[in-house]
C-alpha atoms as a PDB file:
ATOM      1  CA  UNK A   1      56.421  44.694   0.212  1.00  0.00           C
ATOM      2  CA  UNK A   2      59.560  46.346   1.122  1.00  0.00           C
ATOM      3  CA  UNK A   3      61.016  46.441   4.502  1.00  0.00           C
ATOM      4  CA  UNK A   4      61.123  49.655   6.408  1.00  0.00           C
ATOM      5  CA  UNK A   5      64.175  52.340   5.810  1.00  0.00           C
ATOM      6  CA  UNK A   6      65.171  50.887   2.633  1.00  0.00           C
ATOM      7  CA  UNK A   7      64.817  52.074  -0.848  1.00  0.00           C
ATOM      8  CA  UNK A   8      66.103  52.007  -4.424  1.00  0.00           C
ATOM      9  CA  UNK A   9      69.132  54.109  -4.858  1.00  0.00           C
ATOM     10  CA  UNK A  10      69.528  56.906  -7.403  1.00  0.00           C
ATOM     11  CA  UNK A  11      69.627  55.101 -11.035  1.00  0.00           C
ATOM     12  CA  UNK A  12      68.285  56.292 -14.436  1.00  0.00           C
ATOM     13  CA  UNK A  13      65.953  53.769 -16.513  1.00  0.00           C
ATOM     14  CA  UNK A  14      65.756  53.211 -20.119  1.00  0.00           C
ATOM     15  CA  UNK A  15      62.138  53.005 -20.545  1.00  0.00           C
ATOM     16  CA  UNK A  16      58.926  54.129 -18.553  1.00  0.00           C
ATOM     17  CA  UNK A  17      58.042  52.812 -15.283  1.00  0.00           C
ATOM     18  CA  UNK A  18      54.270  53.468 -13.567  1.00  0.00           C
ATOM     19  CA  UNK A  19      54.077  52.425  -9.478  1.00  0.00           C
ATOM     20  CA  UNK A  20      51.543  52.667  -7.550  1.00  0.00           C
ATOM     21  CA  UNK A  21      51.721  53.480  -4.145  1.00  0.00           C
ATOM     22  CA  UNK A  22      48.025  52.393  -1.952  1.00  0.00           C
ATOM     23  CA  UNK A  23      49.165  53.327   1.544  1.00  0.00           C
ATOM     24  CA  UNK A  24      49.861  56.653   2.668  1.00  0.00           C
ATOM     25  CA  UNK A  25      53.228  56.676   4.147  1.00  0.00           C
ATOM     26  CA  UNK A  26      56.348  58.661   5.096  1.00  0.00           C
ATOM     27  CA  UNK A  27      57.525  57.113   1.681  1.00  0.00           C
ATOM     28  CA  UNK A  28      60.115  59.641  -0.346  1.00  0.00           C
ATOM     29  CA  UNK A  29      60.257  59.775  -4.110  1.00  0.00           C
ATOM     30  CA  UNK A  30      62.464  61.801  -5.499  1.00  0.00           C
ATOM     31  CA  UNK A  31      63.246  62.591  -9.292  1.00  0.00           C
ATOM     32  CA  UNK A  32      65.357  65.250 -10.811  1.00  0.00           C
ATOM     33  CA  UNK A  33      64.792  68.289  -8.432  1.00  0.00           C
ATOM     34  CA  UNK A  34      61.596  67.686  -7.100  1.00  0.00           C
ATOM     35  CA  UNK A  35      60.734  65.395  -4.102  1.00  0.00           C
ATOM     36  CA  UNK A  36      57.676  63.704  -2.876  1.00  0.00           C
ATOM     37  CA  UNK A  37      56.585  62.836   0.299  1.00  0.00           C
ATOM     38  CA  UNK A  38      53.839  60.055  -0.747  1.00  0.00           C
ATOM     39  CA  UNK A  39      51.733  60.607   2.293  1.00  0.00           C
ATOM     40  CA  UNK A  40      48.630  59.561  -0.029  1.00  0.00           C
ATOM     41  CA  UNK A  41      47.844  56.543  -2.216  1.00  0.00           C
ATOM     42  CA  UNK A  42      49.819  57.906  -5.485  1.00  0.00           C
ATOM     43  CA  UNK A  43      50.917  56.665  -8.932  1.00  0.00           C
ATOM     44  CA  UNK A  44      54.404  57.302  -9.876  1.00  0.00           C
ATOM     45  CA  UNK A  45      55.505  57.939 -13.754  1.00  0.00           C
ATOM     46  CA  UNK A  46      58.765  57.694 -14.199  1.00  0.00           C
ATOM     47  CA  UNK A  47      59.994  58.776 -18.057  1.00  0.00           C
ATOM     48  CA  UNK A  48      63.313  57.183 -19.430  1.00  0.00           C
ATOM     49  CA  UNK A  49      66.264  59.194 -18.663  1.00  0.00           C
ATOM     50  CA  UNK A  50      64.672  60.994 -15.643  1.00  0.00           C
ATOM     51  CA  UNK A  51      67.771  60.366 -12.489  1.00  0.00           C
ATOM     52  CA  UNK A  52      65.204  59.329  -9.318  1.00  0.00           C
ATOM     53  CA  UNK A  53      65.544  57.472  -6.635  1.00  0.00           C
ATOM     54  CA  UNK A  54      62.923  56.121  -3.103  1.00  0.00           C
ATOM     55  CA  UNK A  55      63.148  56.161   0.402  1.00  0.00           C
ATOM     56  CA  UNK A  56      60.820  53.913   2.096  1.00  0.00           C
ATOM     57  CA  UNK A  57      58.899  55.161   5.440  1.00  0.00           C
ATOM     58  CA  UNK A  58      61.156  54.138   8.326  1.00  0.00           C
ATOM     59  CA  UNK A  59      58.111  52.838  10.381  1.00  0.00           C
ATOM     60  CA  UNK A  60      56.678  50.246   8.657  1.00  0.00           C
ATOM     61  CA  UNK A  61      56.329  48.448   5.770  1.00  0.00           C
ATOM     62  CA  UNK A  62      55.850  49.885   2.100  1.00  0.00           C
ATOM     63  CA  UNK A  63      53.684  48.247  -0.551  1.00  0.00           C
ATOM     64  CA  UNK A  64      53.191  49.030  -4.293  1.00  0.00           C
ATOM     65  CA  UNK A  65      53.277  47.375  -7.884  1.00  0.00           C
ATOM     66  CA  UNK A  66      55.107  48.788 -10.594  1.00  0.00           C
ATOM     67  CA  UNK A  67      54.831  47.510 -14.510  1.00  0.00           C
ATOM     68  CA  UNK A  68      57.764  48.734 -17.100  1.00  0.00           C
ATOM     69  CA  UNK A  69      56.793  49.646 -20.389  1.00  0.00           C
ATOM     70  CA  UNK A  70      58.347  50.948 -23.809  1.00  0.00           C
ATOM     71  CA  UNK A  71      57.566  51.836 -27.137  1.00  0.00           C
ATOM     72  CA  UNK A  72      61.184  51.381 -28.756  1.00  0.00           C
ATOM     73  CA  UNK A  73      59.740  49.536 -31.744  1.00  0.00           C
ATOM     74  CA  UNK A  74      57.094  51.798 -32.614  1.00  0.00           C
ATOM     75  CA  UNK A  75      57.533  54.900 -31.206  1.00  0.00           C
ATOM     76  CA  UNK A  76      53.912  56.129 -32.974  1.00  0.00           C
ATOM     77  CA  UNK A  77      52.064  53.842 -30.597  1.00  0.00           C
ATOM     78  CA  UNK A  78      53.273  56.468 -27.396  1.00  0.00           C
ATOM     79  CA  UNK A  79      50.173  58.155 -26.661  1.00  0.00           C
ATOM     80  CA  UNK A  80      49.837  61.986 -26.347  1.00  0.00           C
ATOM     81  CA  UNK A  81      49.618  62.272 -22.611  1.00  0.00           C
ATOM     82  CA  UNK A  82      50.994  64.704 -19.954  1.00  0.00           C
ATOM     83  CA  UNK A  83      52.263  61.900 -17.980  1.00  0.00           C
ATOM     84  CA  UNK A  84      54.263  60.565 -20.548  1.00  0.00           C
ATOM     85  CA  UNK A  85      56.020  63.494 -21.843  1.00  0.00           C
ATOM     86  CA  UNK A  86      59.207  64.785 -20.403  1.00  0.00           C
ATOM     87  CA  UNK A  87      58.716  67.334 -17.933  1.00  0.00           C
ATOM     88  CA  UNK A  88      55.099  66.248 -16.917  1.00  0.00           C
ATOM     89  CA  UNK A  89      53.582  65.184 -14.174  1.00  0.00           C
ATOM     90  CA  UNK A  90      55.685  62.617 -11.684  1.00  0.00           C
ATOM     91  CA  UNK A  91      53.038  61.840  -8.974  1.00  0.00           C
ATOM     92  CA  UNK A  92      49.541  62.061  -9.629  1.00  0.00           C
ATOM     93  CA  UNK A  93      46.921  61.643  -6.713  1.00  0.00           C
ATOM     94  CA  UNK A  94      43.408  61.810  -6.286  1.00  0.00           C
ATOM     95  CA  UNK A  95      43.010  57.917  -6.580  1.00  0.00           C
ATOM     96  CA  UNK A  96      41.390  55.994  -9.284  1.00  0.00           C
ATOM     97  CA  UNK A  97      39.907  52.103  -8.451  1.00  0.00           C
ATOM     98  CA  UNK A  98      39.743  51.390 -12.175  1.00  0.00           C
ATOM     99  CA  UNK A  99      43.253  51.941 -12.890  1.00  0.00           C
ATOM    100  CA  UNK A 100      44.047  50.356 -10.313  1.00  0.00           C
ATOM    101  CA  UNK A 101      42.045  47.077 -11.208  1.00  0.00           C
ATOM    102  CA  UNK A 102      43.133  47.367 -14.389  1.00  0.00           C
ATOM    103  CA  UNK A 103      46.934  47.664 -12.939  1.00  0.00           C
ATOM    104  CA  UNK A 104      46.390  44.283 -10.981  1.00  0.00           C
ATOM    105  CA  UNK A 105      44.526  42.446 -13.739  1.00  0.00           C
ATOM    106  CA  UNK A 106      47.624  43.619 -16.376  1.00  0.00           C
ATOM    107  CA  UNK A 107      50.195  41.698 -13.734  1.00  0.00           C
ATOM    108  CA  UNK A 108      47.576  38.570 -13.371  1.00  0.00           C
ATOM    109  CA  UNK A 109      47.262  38.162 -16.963  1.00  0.00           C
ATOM    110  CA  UNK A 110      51.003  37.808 -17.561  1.00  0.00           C
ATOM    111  CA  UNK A 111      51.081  34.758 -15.547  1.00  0.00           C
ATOM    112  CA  UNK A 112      47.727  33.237 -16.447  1.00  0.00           C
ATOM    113  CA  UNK A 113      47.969  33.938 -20.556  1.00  0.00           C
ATOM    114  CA  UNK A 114      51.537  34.894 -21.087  1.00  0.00           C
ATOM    115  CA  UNK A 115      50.983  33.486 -25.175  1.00  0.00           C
ATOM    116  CA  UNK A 116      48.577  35.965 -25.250  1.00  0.00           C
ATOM    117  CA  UNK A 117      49.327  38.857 -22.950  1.00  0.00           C
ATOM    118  CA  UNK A 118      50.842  41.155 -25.192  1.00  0.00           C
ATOM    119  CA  UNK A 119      47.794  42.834 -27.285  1.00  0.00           C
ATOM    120  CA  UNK A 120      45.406  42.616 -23.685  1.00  0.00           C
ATOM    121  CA  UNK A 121      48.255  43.811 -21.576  1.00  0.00           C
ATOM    122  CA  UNK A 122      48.779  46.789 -24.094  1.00  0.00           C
ATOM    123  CA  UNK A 123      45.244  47.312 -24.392  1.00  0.00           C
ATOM    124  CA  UNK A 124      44.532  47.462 -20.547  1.00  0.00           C
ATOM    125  CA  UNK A 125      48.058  49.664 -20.046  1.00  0.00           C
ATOM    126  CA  UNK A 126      47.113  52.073 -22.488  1.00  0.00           C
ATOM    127  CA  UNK A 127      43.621  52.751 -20.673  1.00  0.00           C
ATOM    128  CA  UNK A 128      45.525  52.460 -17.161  1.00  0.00           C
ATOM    129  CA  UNK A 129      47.689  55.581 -18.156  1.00  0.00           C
ATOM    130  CA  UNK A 130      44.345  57.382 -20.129  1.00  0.00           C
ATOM    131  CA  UNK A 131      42.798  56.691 -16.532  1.00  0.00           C
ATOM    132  CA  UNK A 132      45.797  58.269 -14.503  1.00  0.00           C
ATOM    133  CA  UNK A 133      46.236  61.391 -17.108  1.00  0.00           C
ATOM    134  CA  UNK A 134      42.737  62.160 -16.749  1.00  0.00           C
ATOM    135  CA  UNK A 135      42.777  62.528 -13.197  1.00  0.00           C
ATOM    136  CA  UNK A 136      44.832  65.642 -13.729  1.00  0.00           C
ATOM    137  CA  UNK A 137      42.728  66.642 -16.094  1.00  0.00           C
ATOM    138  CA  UNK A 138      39.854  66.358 -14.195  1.00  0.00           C
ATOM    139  CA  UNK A 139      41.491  67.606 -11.038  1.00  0.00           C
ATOM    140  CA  UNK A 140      39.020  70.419 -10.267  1.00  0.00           C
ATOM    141  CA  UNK A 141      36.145  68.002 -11.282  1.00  0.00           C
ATOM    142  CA  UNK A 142      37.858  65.137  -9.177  1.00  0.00           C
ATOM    143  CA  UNK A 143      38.461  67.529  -5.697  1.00  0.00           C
ATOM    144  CA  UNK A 144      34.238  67.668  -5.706  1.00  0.00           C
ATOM    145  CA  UNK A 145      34.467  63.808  -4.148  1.00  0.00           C
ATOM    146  CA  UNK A 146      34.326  63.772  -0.515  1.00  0.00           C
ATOM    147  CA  UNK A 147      36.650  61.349   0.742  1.00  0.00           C
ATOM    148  CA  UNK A 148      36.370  58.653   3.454  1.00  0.00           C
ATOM    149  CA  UNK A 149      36.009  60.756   6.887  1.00  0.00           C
ATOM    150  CA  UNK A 150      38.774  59.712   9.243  1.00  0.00           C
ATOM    151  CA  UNK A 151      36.492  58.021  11.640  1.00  0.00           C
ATOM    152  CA  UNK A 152      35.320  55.592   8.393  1.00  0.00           C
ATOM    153  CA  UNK A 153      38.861  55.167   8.101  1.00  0.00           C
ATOM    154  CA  UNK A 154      39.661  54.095  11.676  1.00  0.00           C
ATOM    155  CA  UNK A 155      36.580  51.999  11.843  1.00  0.00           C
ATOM    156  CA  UNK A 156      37.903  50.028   8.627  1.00  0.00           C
ATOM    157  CA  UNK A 157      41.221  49.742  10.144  1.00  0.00           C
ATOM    158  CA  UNK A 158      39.511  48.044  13.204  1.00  0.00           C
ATOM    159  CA  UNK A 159      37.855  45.924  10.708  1.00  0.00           C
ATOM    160  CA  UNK A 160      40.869  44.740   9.313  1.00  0.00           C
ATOM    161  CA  UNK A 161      42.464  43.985  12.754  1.00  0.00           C
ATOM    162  CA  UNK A 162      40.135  41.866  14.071  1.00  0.00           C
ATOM    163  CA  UNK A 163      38.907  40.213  11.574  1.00  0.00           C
ATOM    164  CA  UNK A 164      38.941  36.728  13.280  1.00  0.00           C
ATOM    165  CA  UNK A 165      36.936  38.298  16.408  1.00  0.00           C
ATOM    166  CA  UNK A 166      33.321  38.994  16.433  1.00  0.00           C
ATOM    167  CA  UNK A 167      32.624  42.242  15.329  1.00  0.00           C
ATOM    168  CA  UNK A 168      29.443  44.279  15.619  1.00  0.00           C
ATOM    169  CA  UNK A 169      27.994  47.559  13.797  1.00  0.00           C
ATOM    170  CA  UNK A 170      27.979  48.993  17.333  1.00  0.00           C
ATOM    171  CA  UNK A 171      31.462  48.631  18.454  1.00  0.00           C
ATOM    172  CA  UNK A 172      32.343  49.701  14.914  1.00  0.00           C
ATOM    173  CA  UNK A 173      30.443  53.241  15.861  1.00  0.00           C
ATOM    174  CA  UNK A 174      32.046  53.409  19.080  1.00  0.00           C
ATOM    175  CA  UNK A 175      35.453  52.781  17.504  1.00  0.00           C
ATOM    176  CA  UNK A 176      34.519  56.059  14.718  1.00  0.00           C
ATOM    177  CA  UNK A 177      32.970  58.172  17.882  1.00  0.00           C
ATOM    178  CA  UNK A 178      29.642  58.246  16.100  1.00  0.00           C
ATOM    179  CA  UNK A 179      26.103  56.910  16.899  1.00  0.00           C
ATOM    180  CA  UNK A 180      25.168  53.282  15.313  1.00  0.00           C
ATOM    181  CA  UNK A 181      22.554  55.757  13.412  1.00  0.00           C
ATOM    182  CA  UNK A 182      25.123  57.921  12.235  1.00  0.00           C
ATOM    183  CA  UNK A 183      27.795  55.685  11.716  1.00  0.00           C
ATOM    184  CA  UNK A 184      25.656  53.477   9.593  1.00  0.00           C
ATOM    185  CA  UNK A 185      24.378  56.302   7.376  1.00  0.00           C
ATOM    186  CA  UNK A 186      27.820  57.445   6.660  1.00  0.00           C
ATOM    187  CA  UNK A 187      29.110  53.997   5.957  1.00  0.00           C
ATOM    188  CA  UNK A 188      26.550  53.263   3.370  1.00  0.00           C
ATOM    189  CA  UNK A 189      27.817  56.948   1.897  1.00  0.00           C
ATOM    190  CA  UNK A 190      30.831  56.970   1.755  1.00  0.00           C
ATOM    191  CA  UNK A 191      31.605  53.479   0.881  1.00  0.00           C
ATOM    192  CA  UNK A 192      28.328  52.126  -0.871  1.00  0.00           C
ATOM    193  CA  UNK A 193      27.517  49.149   1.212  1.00  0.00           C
ATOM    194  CA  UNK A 194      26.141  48.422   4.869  1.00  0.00           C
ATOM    195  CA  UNK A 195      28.866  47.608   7.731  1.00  0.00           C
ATOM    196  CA  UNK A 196      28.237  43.872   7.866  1.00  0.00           C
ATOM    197  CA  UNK A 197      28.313  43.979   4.456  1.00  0.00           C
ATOM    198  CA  UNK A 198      31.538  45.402   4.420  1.00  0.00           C
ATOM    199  CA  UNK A 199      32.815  42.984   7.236  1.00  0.00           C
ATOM    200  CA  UNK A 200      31.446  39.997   5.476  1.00  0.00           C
ATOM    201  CA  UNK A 201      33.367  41.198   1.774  1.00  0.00           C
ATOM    202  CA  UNK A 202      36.292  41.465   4.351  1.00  0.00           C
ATOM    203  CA  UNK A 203      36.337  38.343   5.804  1.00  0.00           C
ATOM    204  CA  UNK A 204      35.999  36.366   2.230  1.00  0.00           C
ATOM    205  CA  UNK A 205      38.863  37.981   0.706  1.00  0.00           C
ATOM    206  CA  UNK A 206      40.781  37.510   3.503  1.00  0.00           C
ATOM    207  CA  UNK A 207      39.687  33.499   3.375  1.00  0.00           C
ATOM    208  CA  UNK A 208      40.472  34.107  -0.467  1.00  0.00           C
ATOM    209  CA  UNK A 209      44.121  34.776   0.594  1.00  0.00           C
ATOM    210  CA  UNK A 210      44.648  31.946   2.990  1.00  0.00           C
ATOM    211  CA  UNK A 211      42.501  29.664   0.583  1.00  0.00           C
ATOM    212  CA  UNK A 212      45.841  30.124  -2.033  1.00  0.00           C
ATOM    213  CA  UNK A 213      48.714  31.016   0.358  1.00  0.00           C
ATOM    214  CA  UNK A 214      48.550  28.324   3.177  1.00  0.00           C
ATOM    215  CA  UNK A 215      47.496  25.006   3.205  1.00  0.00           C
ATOM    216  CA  UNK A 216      44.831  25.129   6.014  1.00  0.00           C
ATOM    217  CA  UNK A 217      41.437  23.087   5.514  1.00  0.00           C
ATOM    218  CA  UNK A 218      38.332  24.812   4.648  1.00  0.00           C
ATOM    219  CA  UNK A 219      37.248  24.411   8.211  1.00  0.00           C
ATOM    220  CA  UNK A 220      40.275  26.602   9.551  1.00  0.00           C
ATOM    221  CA  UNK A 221      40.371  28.936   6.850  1.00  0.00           C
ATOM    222  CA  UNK A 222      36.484  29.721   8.342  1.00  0.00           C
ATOM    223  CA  UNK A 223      37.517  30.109  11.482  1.00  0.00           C
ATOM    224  CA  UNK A 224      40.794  32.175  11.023  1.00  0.00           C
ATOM    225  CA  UNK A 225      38.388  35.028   9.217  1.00  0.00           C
ATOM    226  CA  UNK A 226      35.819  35.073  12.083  1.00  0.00           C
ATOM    227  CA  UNK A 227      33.694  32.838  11.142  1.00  0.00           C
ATOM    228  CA  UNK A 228      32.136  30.221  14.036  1.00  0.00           C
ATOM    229  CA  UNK A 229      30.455  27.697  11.516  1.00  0.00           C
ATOM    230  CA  UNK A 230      32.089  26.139   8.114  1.00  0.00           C
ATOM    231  CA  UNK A 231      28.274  25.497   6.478  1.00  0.00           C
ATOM    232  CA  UNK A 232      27.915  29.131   7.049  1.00  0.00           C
ATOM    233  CA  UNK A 233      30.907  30.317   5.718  1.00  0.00           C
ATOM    234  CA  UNK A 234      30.570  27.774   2.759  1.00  0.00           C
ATOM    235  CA  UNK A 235      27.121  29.636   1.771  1.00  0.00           C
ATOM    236  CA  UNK A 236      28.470  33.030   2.431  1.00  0.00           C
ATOM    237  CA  UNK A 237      31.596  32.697   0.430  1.00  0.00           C
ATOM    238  CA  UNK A 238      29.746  30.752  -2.510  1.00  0.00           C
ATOM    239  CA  UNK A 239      27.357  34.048  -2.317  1.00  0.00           C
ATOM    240  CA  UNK A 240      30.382  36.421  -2.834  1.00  0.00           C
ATOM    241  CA  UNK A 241      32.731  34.606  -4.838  1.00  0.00           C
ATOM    242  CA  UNK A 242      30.082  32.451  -6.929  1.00  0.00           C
ATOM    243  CA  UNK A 243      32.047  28.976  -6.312  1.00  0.00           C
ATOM    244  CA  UNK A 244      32.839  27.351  -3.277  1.00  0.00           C
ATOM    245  CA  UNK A 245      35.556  27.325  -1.338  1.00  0.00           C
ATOM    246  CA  UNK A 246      37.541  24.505  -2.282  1.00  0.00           C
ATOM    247  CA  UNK A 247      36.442  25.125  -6.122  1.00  0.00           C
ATOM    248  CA  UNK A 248      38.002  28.682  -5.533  1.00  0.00           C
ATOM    249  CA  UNK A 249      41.535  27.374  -4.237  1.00  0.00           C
ATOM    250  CA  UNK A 250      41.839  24.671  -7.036  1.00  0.00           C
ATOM    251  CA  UNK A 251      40.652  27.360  -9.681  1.00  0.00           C
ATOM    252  CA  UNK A 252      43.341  29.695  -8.649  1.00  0.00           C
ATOM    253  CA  UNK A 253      46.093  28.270  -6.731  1.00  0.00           C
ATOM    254  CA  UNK A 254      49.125  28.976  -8.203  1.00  0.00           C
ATOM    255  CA  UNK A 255      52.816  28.137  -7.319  1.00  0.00           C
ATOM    256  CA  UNK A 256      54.065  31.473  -7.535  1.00  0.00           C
ATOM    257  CA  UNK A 257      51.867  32.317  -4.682  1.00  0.00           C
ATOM    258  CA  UNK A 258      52.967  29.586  -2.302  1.00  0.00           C
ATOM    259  CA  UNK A 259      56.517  32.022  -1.118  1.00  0.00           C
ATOM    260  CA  UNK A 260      54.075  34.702  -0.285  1.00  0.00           C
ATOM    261  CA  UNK A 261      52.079  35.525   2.956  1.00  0.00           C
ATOM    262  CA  UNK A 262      48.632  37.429   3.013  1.00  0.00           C
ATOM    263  CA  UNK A 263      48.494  41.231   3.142  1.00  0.00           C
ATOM    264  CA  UNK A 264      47.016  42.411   6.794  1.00  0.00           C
ATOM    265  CA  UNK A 265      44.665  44.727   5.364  1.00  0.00           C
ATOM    266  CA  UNK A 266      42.187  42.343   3.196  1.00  0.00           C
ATOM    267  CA  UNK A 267      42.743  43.697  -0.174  1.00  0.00           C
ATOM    268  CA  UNK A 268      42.859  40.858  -3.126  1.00  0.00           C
ATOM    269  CA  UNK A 269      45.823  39.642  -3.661  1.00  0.00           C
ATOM    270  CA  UNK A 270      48.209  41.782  -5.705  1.00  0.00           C
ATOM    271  CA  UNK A 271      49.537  39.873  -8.493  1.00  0.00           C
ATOM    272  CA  UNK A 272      53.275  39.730  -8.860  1.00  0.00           C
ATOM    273  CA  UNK A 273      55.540  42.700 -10.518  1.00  0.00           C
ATOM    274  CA  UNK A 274      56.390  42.167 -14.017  1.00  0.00           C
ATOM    275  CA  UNK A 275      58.447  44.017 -16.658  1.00  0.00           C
ATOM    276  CA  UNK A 276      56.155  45.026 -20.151  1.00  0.00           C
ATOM    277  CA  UNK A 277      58.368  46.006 -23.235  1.00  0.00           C
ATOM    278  CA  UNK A 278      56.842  47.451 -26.788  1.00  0.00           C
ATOM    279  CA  UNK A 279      53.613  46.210 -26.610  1.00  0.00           C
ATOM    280  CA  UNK A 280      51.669  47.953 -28.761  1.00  0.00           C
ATOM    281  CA  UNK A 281      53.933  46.540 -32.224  1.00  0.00           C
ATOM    282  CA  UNK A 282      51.400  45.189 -34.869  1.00  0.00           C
END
């Protein structure tokens, strides 16, 4: 996460670099003679020799992961794809939650299997950038999809901001403006499961994070995600995540996580950045 006002100052790469950007923001990229204001979650393509720099949003914080790639020693592997030819395509929006999983499962796996990242990495890049080009190419059939109405989108904030409170379906439809009938409705929608559900997913990842990135008990890991009873969060977690809580943090703790802090918003945690070079050489 990169601290507000700074940036990465105009410089010229060597090989391709993909970013992408989850948070709206007042975030600049700019690239040869075109700049972009990356008000919307956006993935960046940068080709090699293309002069760019960024300008991070003033105001706050700006998150994103980024994974360099080449194909200097085979340049047949380089797929036939807008995004990767010069000239094409520098942003793309629209979002896509498969590339992106497949983004943060690329940067796990080069930690977790690095003697054996090379042909999976390559494997899940090359669908990562099919993914992204075909969101241009489906552009008229991806503008059909309604997005998340604002209120849905203030309601999850409030979700994400009190977390450790109790929170009810009610004051979630009074934060949105709507009636618990409406509100619920929509929900269910637009984001394909109930509000408690939603604040129950929440509050597990957000245990998930603490779990690996601080050294709390169980006990106040529960309580610091809202919940009032550890046997109840023990079942509710083992429901979601399959294992308990303690199996979860000795399954996946990791040292590389132990300088980081969780993200405020609940997301899983995004793996580290990592540089990929010619993966796709038999």
């Amino acid at each position: 996460m990169k601290k507000p006002g700074t940036g990465i100052s105009p410089r010229v790469l060597n090989d391709y670099e993909l970013l992408f950007f989850p948070d709206g923001s007042e975030s600049v990229y700019r690239v040869e003679d075109e700049t972009y204001i990356l008000r919307e979650p956006s993935f960046i393509i940068t080709r090699p020799g293309e002069r760019h720099l960024y300008e991070y949003d003033t105001n706050q914080p700006t998150r994103h992961l980024f994974i360099h790639f080449g194909f200097e020693r085979n340049p047949a592997m380089l797929p036939d794809l807008a995004i990767l030819r010069q000239g094409g395509p520098s942003r793309v929006t629209g979002g896509s939650e498969l590339a992106l999983g497949m983004m943060k499962q690329i940067l796990y796996l080069m930690y977790a299997v690095p003697d054996r990242m090379h042909q999976r990495c390559g494997t899940l890049l090359l669908a990562v950038l099919q993914e992204i080009n075909g969101l241009i190419e489906d552009g008229p059939l991806a503008s059909q999809t309604s997005p998340i109405p604002p209120q849905l989108v203030k309601a999850l904030d409030y979700i994400e901001k009190h977390l450790e409170e109790p929170l009810s379906v009610e004051t979630l439809a009074q934060t949105a403006g709507w009636t618990h009938e409406h509100f619920s409705r929509s929900f269910v929608k637009h984001l394909g499961r109930t509000p408690r559900e939603a604040i129950i997913h929440k509050r597990v990842d957000r245990a998930c994070q603490l779990l690996l990135h601080e050294e709390r008990s169980v006990k106040e890991v529960a309580y610091a995600v809202g919940f009032a009873d550890e046997n109840y969060f023990s079942r509710v977690f083992k429901s979601v995540r399959g294992i308990t809580a303690t199996e979860y943090r000795r399954k996946h703790s990791n040292p590389i996580y132990k300088d980081l802090v969780p993200i405020s918003d609940g997301d899983s945690l995004y793996p580290p950045n990592r540089i990929l070079y010619n993966m796709w050489t038999p």
